[in-house]
Protein backbone atom coordinates (compact mmCIF):
# COMPACT_ATOMS: atom_id res chain seq x y z
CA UNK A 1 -22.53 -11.61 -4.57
CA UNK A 2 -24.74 -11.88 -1.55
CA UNK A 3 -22.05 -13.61 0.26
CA UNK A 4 -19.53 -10.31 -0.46
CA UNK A 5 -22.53 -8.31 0.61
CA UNK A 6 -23.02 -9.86 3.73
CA UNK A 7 -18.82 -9.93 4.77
CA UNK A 8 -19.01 -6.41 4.43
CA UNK A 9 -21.68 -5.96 6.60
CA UNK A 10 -19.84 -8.15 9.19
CA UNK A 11 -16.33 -6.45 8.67
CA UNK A 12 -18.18 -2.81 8.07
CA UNK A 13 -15.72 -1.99 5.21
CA UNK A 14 -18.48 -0.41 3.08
CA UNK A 15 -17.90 -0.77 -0.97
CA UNK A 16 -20.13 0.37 -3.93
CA UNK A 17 -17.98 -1.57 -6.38
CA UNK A 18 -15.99 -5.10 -6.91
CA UNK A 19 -13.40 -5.57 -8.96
CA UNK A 20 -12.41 -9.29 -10.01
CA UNK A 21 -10.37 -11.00 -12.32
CA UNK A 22 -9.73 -14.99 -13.68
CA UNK A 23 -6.29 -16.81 -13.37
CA UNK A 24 -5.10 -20.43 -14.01
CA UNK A 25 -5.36 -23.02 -11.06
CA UNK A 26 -2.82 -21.36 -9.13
CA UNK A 27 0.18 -23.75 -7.61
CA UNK A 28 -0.45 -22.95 -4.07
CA UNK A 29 -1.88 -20.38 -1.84
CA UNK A 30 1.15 -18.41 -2.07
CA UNK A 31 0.55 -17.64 -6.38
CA UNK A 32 -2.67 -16.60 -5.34
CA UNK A 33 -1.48 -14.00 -2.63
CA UNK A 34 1.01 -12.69 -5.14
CA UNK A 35 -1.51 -12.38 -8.07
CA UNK A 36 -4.16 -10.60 -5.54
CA UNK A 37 -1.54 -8.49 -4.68
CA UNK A 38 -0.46 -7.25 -8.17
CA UNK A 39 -3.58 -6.54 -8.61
CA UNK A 40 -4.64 -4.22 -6.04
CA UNK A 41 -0.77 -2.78 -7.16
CA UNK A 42 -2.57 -2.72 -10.80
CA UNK A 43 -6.22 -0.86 -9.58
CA UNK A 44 -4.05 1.36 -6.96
CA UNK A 45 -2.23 2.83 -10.17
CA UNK A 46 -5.79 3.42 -11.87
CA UNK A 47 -5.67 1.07 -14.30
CA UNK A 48 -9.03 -0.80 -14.10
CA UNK A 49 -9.25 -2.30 -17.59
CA UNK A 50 -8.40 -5.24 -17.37
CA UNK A 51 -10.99 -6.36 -14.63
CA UNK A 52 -14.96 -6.92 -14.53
CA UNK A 53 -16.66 -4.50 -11.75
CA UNK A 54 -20.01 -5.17 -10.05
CA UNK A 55 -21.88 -3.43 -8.35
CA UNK A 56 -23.51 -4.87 -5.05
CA UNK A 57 -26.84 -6.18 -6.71
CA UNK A 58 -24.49 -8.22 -8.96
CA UNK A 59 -24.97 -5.96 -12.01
CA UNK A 60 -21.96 -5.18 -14.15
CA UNK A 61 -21.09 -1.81 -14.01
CA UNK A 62 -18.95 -0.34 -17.30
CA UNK A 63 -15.90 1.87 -15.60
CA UNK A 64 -13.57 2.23 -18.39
């Protein structure tokens, strides 16, 4: 957490929450762009569900 904390602070994209999710040892870097990318399509459309938020202390925060 402290190093998501501290990347934000360098790139000054400020956040109050993290999504994340788990997946199978992906094939190759390209699986992982494409699952990252459904799901950002997946918490775009509001559906939040199916992924664990934090907040930036590293507490879980209930959203759904």
């Amino acid at each position: 957490m402290a190093a998501l904390v501290e990347e934000s602070r360098r790139t000054e994209i400020a956040w109050d929450l993290v999504f994340t999710a788990a997946m199978d040892d992906p094939k190759d870097d390209a699986e992982v762009e494409r699952q990252l990318q459904r799901m950002m399509e997946s918490l775009q459309m509001g559906n939040i569900t199916s992924f664990l938020a934090f907040d930036h202390h590293g507490n879980a925060v209930n959203v759904g």
